[in-house]
Protein backbone atom coordinates (compact mmCIF):
# COMPACT_ATOMS: atom_id res chain seq x y z
CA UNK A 1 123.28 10.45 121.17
CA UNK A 2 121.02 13.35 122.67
CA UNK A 3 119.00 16.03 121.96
CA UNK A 4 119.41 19.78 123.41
CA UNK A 5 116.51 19.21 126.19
CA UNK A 6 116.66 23.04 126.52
CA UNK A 7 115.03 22.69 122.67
CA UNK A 8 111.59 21.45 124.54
CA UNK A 9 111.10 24.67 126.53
CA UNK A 10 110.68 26.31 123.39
CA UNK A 11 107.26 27.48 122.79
CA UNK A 12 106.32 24.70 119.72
CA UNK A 13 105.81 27.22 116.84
CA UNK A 14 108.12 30.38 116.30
CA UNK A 15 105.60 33.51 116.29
CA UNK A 16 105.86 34.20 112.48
CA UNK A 17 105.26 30.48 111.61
CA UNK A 18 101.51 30.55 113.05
CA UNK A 19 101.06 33.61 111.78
CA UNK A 20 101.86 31.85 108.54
CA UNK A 21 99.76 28.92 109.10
CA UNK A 22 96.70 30.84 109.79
CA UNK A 23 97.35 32.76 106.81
CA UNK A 24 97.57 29.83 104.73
CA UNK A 25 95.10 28.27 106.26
CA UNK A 26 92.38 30.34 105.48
CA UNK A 27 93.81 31.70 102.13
CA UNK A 28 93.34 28.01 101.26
CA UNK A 29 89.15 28.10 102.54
CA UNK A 30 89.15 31.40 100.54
CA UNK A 31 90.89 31.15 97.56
CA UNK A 32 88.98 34.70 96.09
CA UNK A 33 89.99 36.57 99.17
CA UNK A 34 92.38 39.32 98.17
CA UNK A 35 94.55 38.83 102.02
CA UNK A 36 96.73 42.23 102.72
CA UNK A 37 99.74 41.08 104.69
CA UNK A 38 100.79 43.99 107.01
CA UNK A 39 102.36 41.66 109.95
CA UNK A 40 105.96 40.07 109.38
CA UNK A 41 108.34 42.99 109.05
CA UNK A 42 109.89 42.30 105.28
CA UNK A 43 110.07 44.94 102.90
CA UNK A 44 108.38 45.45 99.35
CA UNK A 45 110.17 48.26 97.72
CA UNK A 46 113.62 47.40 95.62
CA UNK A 47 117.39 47.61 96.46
CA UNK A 48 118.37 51.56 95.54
CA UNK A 49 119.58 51.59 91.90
CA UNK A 50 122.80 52.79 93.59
CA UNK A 51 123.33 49.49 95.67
CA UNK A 52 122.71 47.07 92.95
CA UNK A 53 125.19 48.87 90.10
CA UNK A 54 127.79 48.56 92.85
CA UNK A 55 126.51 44.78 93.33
CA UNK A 56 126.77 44.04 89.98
CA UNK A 57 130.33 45.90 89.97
CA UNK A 58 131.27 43.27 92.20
CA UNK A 59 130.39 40.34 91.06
CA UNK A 60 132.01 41.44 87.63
CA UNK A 61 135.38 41.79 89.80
CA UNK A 62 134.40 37.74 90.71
CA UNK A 63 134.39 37.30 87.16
CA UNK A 64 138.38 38.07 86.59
CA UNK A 65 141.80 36.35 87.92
CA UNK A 66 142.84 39.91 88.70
CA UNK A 67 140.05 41.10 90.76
CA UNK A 68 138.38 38.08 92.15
CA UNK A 69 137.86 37.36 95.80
CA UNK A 70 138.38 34.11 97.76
CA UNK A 71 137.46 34.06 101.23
CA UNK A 72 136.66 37.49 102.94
CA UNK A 73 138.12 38.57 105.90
CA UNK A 74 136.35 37.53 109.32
CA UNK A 75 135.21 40.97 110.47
CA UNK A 76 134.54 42.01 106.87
CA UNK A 77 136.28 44.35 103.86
CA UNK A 78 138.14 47.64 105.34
CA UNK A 79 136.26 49.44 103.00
CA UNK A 80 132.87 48.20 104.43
CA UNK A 81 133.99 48.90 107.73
CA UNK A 82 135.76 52.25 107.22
CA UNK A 83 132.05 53.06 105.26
CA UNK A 84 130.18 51.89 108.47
CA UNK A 85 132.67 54.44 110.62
CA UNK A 86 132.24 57.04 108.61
CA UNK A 87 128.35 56.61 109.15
CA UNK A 88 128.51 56.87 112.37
CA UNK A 89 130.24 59.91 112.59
CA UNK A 90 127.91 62.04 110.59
CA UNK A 91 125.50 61.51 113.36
CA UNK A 92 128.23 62.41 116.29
CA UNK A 93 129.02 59.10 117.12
CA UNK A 94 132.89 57.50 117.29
CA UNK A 95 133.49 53.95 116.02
CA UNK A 96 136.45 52.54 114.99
CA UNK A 97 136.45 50.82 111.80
CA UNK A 98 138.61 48.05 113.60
CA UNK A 99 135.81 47.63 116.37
CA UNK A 100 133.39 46.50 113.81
CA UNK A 101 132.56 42.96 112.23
CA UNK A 102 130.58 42.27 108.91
CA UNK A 103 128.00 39.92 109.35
CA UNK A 104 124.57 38.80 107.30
CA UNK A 105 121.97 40.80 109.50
CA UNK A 106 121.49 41.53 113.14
CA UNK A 107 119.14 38.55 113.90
CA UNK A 108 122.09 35.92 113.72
CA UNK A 109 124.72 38.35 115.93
CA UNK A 110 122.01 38.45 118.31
CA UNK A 111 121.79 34.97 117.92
CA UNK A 112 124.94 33.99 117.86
CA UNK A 113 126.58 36.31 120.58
CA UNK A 114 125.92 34.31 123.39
CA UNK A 115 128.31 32.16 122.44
CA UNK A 116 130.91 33.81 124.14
CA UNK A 117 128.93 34.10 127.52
CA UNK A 118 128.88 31.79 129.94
CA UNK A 119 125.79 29.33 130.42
CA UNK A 120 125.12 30.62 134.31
CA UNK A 121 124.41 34.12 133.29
CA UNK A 122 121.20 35.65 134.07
CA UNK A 123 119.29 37.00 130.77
CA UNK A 124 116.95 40.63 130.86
CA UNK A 125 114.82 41.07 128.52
CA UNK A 126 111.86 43.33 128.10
CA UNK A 127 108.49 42.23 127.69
CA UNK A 128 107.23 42.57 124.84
CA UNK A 129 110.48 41.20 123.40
CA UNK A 130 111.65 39.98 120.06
CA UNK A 131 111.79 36.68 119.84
CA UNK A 132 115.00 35.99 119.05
CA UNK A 133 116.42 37.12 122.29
CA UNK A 134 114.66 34.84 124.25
CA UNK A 135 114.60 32.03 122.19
CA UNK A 136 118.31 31.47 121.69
CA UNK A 137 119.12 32.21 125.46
CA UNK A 138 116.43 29.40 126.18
CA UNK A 139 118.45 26.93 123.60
CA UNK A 140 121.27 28.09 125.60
CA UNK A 141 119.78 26.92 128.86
CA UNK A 142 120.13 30.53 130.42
CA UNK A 143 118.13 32.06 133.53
CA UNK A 144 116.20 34.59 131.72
CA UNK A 145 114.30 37.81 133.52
CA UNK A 146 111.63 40.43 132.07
CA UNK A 147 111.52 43.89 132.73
CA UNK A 148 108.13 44.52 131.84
CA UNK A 149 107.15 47.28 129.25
CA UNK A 150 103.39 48.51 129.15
CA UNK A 151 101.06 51.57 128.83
CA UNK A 152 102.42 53.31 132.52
CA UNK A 153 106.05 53.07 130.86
CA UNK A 154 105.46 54.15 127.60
CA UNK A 155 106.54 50.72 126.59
CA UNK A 156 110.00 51.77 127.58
CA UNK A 157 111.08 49.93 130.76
CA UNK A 158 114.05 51.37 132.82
CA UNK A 159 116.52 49.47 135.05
CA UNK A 160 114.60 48.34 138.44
CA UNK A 161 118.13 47.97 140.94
CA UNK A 162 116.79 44.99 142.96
CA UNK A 163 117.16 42.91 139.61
CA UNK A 164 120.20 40.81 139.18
CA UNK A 165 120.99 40.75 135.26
CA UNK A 166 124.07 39.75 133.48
CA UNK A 167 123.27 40.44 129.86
CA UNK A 168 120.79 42.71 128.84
CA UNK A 169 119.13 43.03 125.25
CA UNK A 170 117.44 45.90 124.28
CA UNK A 171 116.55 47.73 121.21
CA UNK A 172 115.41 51.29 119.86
CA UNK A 173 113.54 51.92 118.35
CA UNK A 174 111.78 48.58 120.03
CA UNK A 175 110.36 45.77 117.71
CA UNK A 176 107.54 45.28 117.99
CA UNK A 177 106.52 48.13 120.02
CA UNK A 178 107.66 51.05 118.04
CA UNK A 179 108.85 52.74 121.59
CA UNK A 180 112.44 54.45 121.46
CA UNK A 181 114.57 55.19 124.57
CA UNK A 182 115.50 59.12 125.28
CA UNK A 183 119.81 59.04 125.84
CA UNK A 184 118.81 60.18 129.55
CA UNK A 185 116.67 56.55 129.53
CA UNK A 186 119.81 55.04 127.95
CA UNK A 187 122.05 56.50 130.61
CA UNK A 188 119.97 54.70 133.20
CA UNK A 189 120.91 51.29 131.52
CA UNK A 190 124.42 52.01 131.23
CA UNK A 191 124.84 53.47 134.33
CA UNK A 192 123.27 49.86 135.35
CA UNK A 193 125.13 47.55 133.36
CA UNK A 194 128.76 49.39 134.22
CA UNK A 195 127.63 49.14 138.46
CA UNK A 196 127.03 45.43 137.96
CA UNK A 197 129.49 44.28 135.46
CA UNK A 198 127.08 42.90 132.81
CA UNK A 199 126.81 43.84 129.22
CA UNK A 200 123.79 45.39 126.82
CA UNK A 201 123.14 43.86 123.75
CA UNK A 202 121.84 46.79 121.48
CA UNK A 203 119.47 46.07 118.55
CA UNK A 204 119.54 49.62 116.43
CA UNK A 205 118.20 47.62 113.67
CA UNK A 206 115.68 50.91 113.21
CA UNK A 207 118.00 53.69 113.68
CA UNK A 208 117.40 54.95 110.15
CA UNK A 209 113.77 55.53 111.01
CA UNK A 210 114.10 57.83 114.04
CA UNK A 211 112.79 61.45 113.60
CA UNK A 212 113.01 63.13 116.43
CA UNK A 213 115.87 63.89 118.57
CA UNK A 214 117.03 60.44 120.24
CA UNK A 215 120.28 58.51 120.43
CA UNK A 216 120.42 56.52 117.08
CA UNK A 217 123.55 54.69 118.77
CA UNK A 218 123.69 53.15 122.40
CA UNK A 219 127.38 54.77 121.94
CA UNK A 220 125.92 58.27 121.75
CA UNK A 221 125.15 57.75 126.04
CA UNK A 222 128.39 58.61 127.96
CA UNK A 223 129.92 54.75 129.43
CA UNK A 224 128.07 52.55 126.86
CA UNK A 225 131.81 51.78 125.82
CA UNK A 226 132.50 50.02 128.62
CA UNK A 227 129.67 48.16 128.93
CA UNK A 228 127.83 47.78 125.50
CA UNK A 229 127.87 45.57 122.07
CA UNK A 230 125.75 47.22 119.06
CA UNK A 231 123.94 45.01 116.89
CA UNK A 232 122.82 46.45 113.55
CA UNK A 233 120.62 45.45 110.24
CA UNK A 234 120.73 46.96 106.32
CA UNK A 235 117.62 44.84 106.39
CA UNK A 236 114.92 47.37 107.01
CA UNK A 237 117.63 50.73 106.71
CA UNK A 238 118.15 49.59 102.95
CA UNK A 239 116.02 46.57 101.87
CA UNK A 240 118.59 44.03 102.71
CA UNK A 241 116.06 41.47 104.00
CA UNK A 242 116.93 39.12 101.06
CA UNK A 243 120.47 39.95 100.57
CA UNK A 244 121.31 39.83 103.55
CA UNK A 245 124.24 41.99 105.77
CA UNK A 246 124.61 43.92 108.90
CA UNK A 247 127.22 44.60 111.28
CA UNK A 248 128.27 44.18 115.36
CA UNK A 249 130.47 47.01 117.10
CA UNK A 250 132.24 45.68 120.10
CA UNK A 251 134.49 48.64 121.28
CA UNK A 252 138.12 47.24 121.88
CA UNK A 253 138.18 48.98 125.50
CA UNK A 254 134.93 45.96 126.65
CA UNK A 255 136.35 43.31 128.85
CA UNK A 256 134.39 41.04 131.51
CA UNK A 257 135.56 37.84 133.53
CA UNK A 258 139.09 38.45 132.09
CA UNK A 259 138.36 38.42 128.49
CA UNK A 260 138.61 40.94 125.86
CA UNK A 261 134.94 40.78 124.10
CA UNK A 262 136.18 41.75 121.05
CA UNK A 263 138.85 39.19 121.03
CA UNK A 264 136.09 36.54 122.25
CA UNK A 265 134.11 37.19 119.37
CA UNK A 266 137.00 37.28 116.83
CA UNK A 267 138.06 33.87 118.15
CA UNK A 268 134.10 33.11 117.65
CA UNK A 269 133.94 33.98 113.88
CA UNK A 270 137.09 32.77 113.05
CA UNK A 271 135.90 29.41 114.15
CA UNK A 272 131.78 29.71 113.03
CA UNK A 273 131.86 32.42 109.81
CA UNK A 274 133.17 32.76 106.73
CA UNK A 275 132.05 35.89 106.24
CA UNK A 276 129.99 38.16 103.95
CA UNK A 277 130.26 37.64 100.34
CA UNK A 278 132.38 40.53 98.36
CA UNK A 279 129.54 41.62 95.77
CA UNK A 280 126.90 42.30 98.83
CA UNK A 281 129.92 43.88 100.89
CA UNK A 282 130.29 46.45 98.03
CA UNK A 283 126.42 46.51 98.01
CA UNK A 284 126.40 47.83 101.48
CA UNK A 285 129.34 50.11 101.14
CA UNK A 286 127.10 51.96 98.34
CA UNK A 287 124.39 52.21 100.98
CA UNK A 288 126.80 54.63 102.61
CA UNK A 289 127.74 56.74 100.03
CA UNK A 290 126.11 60.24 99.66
CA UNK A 291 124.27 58.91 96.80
CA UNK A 292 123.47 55.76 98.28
CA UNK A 293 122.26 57.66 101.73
CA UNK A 294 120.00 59.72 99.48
CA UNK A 295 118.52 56.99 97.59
CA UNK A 296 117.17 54.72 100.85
CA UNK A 297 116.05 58.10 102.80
CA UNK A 298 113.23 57.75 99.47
CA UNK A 299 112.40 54.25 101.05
CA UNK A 300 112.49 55.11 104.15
CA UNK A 301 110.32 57.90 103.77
CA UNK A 302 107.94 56.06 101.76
CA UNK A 303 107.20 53.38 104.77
CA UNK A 304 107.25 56.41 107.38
CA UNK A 305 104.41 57.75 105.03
CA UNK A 306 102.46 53.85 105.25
CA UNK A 307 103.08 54.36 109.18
CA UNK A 308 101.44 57.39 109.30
CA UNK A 309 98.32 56.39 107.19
CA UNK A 310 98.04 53.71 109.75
CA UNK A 311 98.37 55.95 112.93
CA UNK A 312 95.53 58.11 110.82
CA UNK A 313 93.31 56.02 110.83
CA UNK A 314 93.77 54.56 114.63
CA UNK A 315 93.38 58.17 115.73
CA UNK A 316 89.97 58.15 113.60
CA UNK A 317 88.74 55.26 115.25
CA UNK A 318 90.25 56.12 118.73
CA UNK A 319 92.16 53.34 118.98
CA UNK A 320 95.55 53.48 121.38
CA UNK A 321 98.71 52.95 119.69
CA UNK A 322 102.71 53.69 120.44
CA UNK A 323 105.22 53.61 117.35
CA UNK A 324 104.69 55.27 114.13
CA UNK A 325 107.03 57.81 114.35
CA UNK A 326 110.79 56.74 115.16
CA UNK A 327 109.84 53.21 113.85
CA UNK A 328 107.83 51.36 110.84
CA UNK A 329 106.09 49.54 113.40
CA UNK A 330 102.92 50.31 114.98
CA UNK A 331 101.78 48.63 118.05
CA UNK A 332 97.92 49.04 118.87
CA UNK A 333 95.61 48.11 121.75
CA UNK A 334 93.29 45.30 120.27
CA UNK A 335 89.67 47.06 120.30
CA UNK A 336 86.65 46.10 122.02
CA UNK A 337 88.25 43.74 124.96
CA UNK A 338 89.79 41.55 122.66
CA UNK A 339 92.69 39.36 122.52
CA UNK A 340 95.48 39.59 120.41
CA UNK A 341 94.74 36.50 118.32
CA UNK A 342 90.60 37.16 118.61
CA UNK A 343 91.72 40.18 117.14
CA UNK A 344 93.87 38.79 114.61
CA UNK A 345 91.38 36.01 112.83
CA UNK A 346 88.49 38.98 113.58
CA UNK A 347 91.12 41.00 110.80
CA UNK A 348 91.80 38.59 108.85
CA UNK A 349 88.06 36.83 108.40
CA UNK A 350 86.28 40.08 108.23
CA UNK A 351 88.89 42.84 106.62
CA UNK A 352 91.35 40.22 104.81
CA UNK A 353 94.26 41.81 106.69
CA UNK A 354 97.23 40.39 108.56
CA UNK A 355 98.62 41.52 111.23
CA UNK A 356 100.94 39.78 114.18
CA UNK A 357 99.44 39.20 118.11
CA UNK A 358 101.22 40.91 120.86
CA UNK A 359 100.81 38.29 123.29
CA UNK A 360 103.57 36.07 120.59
CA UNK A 361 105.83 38.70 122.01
CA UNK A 362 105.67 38.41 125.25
CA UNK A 363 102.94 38.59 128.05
CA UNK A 364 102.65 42.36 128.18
CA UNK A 365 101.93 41.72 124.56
CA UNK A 366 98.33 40.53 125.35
CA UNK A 367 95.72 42.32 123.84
CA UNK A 368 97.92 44.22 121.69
CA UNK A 369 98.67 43.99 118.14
CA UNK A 370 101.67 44.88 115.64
CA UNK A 371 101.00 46.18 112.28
CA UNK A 372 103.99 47.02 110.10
CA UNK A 373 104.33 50.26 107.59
CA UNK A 374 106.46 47.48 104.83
CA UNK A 375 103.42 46.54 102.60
CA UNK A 376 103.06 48.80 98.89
CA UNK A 377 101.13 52.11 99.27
CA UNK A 378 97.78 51.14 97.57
CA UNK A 379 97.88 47.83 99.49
CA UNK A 380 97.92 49.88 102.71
CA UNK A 381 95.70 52.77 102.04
CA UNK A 382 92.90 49.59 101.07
CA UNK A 383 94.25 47.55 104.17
CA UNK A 384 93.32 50.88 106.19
CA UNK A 385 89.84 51.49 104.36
CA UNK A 386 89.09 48.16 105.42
CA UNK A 387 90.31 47.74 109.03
CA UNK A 388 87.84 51.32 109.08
CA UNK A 389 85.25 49.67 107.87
CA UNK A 390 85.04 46.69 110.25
CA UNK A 391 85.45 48.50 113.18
CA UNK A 392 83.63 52.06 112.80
């Protein structure tokens, strides 16, 4: 018996894991330190009062001969789907409620969806990346290139035509940078991807969160159907992160090497998922509703308000920063020279405050840091009084 080798190219420790350790670490030598935690992306405020009565509605149904629910079906409920459709639409976009699949968050799709792509195809990322995309195409075995994102881009890379890429991943708003993509910027990609054959993998885990006028769907850009799979979250949208459900669009019209994708992946689940479970399915159907829509724009708005008492108090102390605005993330350049983990024990031994290292992201990520806009109000007006204090 062996081992996946392509497990020891793995960097030892995923990102969030030291960031844990350290944590813990010194929590442990400091038991009275009060440590603010503004660096893994989870949320803090409840489920909307709308999404857990329909919760509860379901699991009653479970409760009764009549109404109960066995096993779902693979690419979820119609009514979830036909929900998801309608979304779309209000925001100009057409989707098919038969182009979509259920699934329990955007992480394991992106995950998961290289399972229906050959091992010899070449991987583009961009730098900084989420881990996720990199990591599973290394367990994969896969050639992987960056496209890199920095301060001259606006953290927003475009297509450079001397690159050879089979599958690209993207996201926008980005994690961790904040950075969205314009739909011109978009264009360029698609217009890539459809001259070469390959396909984009797009992460709109943080549509909800865009404010100004940008494509909140890769299929608002004119060709993305022939060349593009959407990945997307209820995570951070509507405080899913523990209950877990998002959903995959593969337009029926996507076909490479012979193969209908959304056949592929159909075959895929059939074989690998059983599926969402029918109380959280009527959970996320409620997150849809008019009532539901209205009641996680309160959230949402909340966090965009802890985003912009961080970007405050950057500008205050002059500090460079992208995100913010279309995203709950804020990506800053680490002050004085230093590196992203100097910078992170300097925060978290002198202010108390947690925060994630660029350079885990990637190696455009050195020397910059991620803060997230998740944590409680009071916990990140004090977080921000503090990180003023240490550096002013």
């Amino acid at each position: 018996m062996k081992i996946n080798k392509h497990f020891d190219d793995l960097v030892p420790n995923y990102l969030f894991a030291d960031v844990a350790r350290k944590t813990a670490a010194f929590a442990a030598a400091h038991p009275d330190a009060r440590i603010i935690r503004l660096g893994i992306g989870d949320v803090t405020l409840p489920l909307a009062p709308v999404v857990v009565e329909a919760m509860k509605r379901g699991a009653e149904e479970m409760a009764h001969k009549e109404t109960f629910k066995g096993y779902p079906e693979y690419e979820g409920y119609a009514f979830l789907r036909e929900a998801i459709s309608d979304y779309y639409k209000r925001f100009g976009v057409t989707v098919s409620a038969d182009e979509i699949f259920v699934s329990d968050g955007a992480k394991s799709d992106c995950g998961n969806i290289g399972d229906i792509f050959a091992q010899d195809n070449t991987v583009l990322v961009t730098d900084p990346v989420y881990p996720v995309y990199v990591d599973s195409n290394i367990m994969a075995g896969r050639k992987i290139v960056y496209a890199a994102c920095n301060e001259q881009n606006g953290f927003a890379a475009l297509p450079d035509e001397s690159v050879e890429a089979d599958i690209i991943y993207l996201c926008s708003p980005n994690n961790p940078t904040g950075a969205a993509y314009t739909c011109e910027e978009l264009k360029q990609w698609v217009d890539y991807a459809n001259r070469r054959g390959a396909v984009i993998l797009y992460d709109a885990a943080y549509e909800a969160f865009i404010t100004e006028d940008l494509p909140r769907s890769i299929f608002a850009v004119e060709g993305a159907r022939t060349c593009a799979i959407e990945l997307c979250s209820l995570s951070k949208t509507a405080g899913f992160t523990g209950t877990r459900c998002g959903y995959t669009v593969i337009p029926k019209e996507l076909e490479r090497d012979g193969h209908n994708l959304y056949d592929t992946w159909y075959r895929r689940q059939a074989t690998k998922f059983n599926g969402v479970s029918y109380p959280v399915q009527c959970a996320a159907a409620a997150v849809f509703s008019e009532e539901g829509q209205r009641q996680i724009h309160e959230n949402i708005a909340y966090y965009q308000e802890n985003a912009q008492i961080i970007a405050s108090t950057l500008r205050e102390l002059g500090i460079p920063f992208t995100g913010g605005t279309n995203s709950p993330y804020i990506w800053l350049k680490c002050p004085n020279g230093m590196s992203s983990w100097e910078f992170f024990d300097f925060l978290l031994s002198e202010a108390n405050v947690v925060g994630t290292p660029g350079e885990g992201f990637g190696e455009n990520g050195a020397g910059y840091f991620r803060l997230t806009s998740f944590g409680d109000r009071d916990s990140t007006v004090e977080a921000m009084r503090r990180v003023k204090k240490v550096l002013s």
